[in-house]
N, C-alpha and C. Protein backbone atom coordinates (compact mmCIF):
# COMPACT_ATOMS: atom_id res chain seq x y z
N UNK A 1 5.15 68.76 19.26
CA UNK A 1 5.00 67.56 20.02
C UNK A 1 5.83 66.44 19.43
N UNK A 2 6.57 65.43 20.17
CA UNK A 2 7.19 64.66 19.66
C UNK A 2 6.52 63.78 19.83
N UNK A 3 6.81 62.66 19.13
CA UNK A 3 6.45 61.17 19.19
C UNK A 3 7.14 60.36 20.49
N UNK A 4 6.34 59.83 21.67
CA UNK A 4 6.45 58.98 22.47
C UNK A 4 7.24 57.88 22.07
N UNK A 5 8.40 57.40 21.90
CA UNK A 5 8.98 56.10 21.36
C UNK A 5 8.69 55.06 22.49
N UNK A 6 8.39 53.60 21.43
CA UNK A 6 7.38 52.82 22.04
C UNK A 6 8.34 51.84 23.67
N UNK A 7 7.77 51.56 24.57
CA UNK A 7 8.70 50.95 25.67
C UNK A 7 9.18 49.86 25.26
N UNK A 8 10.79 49.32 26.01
CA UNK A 8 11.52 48.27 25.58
C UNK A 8 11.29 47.07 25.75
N UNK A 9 9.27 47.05 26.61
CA UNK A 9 8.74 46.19 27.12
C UNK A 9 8.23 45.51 25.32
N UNK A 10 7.60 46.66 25.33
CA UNK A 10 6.84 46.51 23.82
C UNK A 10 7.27 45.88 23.06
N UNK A 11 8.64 46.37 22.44
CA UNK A 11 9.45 45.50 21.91
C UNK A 11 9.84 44.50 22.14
N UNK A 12 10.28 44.04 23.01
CA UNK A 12 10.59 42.77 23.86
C UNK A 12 8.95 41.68 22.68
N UNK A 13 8.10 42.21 23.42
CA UNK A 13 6.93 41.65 23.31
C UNK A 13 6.21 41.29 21.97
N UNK A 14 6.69 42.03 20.59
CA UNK A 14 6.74 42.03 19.61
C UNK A 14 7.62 41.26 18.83
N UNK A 15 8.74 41.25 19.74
CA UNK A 15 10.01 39.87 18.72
C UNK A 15 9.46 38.64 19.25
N UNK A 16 8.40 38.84 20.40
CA UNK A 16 8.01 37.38 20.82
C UNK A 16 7.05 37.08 20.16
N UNK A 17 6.21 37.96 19.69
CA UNK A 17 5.34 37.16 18.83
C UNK A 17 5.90 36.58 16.99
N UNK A 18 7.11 37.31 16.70
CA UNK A 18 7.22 37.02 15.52
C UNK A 18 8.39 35.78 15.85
N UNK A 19 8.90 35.65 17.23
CA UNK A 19 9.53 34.11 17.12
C UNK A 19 8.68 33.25 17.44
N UNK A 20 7.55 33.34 17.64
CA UNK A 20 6.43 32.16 18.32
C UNK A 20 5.65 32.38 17.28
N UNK A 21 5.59 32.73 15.83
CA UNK A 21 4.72 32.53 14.34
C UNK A 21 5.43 31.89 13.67
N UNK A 22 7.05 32.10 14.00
CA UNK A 22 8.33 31.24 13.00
C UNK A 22 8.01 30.14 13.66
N UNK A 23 8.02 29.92 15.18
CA UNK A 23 7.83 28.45 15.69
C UNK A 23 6.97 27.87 15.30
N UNK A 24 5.88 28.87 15.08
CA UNK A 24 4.79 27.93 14.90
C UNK A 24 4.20 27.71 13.36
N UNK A 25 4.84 28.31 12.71
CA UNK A 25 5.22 27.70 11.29
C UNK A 25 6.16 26.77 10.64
N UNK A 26 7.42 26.45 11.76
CA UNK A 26 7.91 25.40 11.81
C UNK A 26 7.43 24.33 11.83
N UNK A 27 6.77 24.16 13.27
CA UNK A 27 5.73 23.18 13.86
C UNK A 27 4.84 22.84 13.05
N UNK A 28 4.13 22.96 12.28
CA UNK A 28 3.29 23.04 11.18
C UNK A 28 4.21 22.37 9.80
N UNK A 29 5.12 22.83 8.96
CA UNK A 29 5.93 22.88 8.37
C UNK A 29 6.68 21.18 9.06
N UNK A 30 6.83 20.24 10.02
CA UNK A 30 7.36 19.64 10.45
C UNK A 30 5.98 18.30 10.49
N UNK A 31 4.91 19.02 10.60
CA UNK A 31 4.15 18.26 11.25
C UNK A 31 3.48 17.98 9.59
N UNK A 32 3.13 18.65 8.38
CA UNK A 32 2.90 18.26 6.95
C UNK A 32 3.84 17.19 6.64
N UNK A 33 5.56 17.77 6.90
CA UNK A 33 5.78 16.68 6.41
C UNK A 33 5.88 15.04 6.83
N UNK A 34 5.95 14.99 8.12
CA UNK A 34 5.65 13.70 8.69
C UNK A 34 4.14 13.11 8.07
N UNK A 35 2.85 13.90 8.32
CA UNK A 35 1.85 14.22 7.37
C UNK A 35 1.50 13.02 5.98
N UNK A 36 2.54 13.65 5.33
CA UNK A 36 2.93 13.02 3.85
C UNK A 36 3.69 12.19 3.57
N UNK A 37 4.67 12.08 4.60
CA UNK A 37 5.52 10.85 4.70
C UNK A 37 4.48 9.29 5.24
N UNK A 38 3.76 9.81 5.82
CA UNK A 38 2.65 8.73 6.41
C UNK A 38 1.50 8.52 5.07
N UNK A 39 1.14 9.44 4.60
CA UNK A 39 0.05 9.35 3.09
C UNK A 39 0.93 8.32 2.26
N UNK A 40 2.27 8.92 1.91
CA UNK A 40 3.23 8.15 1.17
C UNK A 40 3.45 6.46 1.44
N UNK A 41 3.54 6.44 2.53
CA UNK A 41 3.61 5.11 3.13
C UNK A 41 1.86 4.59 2.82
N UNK A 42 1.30 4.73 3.34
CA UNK A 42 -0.14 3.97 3.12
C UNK A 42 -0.22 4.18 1.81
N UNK A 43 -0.15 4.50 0.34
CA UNK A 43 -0.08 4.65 -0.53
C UNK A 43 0.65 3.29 -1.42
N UNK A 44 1.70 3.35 -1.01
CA UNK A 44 2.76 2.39 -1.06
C UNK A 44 2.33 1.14 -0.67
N UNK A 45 2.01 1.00 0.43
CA UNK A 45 1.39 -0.23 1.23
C UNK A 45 0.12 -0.38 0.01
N UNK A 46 -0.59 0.18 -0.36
CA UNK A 46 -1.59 -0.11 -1.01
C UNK A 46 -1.30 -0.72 -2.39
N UNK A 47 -0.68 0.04 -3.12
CA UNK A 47 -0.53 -0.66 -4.19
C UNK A 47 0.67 -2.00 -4.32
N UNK A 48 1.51 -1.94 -3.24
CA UNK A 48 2.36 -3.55 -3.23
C UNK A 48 0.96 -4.11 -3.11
N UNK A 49 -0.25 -3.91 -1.76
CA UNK A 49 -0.60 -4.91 -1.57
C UNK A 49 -1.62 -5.37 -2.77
N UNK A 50 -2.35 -4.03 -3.46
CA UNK A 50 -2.83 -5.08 -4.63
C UNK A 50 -2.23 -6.16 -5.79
N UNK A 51 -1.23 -5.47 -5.63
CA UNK A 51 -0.05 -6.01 -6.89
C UNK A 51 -0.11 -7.62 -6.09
N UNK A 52 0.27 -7.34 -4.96
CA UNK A 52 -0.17 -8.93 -4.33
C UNK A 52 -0.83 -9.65 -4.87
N UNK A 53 -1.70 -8.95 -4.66
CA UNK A 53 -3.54 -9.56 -4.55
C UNK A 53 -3.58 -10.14 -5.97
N UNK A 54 -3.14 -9.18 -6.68
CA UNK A 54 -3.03 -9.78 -8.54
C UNK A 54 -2.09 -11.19 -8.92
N UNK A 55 -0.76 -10.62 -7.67
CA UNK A 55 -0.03 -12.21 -8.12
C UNK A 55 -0.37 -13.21 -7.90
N UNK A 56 -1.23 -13.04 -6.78
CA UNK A 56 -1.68 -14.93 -5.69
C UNK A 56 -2.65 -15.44 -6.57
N UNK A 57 -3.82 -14.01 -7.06
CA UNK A 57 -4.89 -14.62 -8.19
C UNK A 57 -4.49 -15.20 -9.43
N UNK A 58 -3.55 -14.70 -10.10
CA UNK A 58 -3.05 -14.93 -11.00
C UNK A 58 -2.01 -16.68 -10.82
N UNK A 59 -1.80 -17.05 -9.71
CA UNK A 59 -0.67 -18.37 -9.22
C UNK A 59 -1.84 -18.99 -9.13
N UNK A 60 -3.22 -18.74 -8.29
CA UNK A 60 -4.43 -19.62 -8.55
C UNK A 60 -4.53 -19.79 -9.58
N UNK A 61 -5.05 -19.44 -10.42
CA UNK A 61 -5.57 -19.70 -11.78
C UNK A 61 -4.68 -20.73 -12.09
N UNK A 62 -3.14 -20.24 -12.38
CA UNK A 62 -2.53 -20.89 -13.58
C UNK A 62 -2.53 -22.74 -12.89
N UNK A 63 -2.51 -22.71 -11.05
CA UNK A 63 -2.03 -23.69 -10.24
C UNK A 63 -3.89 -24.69 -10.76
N UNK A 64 -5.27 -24.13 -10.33
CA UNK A 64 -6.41 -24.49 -10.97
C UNK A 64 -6.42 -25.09 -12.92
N UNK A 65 -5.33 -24.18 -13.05
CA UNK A 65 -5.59 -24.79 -14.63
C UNK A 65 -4.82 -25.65 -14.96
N UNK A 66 -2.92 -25.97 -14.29
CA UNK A 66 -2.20 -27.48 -14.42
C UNK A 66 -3.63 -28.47 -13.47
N UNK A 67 -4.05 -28.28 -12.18
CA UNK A 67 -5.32 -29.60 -11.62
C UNK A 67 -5.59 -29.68 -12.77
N UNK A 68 -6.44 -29.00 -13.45
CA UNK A 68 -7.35 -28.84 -14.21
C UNK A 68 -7.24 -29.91 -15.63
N UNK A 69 -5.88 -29.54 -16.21
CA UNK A 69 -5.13 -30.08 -16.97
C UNK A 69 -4.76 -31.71 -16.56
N UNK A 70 -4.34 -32.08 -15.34
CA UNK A 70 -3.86 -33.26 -15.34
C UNK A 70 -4.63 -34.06 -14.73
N UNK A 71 -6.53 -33.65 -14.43
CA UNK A 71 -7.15 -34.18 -13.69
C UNK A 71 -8.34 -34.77 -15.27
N UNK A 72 -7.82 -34.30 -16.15
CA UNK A 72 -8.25 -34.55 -17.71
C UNK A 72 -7.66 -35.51 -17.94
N UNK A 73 -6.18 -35.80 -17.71
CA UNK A 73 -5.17 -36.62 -18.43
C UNK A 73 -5.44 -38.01 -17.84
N UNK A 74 -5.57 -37.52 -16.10
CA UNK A 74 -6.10 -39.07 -15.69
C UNK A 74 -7.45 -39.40 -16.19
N UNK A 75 -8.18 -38.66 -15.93
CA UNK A 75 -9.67 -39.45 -16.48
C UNK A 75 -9.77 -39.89 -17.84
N UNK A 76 -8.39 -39.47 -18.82
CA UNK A 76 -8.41 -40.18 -20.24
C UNK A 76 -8.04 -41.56 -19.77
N UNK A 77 -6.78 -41.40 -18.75
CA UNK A 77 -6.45 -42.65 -19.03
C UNK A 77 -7.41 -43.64 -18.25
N UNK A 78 -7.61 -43.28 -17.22
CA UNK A 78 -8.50 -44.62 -16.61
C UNK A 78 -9.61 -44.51 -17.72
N UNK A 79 -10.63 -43.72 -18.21
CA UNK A 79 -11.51 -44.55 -19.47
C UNK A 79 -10.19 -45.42 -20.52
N UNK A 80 -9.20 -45.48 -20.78
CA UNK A 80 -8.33 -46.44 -21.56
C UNK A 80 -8.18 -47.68 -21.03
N UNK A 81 -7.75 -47.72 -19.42
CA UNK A 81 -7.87 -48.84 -18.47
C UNK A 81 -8.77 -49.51 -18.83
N UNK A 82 -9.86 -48.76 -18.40
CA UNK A 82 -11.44 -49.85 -18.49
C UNK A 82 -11.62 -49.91 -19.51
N UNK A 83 -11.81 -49.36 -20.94
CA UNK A 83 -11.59 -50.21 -21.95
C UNK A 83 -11.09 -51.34 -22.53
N UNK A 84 -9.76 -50.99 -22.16
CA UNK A 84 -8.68 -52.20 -22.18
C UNK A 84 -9.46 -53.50 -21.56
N UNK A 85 -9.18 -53.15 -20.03
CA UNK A 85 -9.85 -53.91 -19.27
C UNK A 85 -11.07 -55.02 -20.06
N UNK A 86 -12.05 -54.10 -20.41
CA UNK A 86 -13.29 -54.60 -21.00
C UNK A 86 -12.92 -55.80 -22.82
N UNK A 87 -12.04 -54.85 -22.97
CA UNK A 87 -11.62 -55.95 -24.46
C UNK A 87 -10.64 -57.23 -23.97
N UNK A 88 -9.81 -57.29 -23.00
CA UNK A 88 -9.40 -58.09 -22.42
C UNK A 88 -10.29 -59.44 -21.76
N UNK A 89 -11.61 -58.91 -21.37
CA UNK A 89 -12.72 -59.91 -21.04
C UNK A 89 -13.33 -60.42 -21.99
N UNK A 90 -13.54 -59.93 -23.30
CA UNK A 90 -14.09 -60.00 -23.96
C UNK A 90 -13.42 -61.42 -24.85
């Protein structure tokens, strides 16, 4: 008995499934990396934006501590004023 060799339908039908597993391992393969290109990006976005977040806090402070500083310097001097002031009446 010989072996029936399989129809050219069959075959046909068999290269179609192994080009529609390459496609669709492409597709896949295409679709990770867009995927990760998007993780990458929100990633990115995240840490500029804390780094932000650190510089503006950090420009408060130092901008709170010159007020801070020259809102001292006046209140020395006006108590000098009114001193003055006061020994001048005197």
């Amino acid at each position: 008995m010989a072996a029936i060799p399989p129809l050219p339908a069959t075959i046909l039908r068999k290269n179609e499934v192994i080009i529609m597993e390459f496609a669709n391992s492409v597709v896949n393969l295409i679709g990770n990396i867009i995927c990760l290109g998007l993780l990458v990006t929100f990633l990115v976005g995240l840490i500029f934006g804390i780094k932000f977040m650190i510089q503006a806090k950090t420009q408060d402070r130092e901008e709170y501590l010159r007020k801070k500083e020259k809102d001292e310097l006046e209140r020395k001097e006006t108590e000098l004023r009114y001193q003055k002031m006061l020994e001048d009446r005197c």
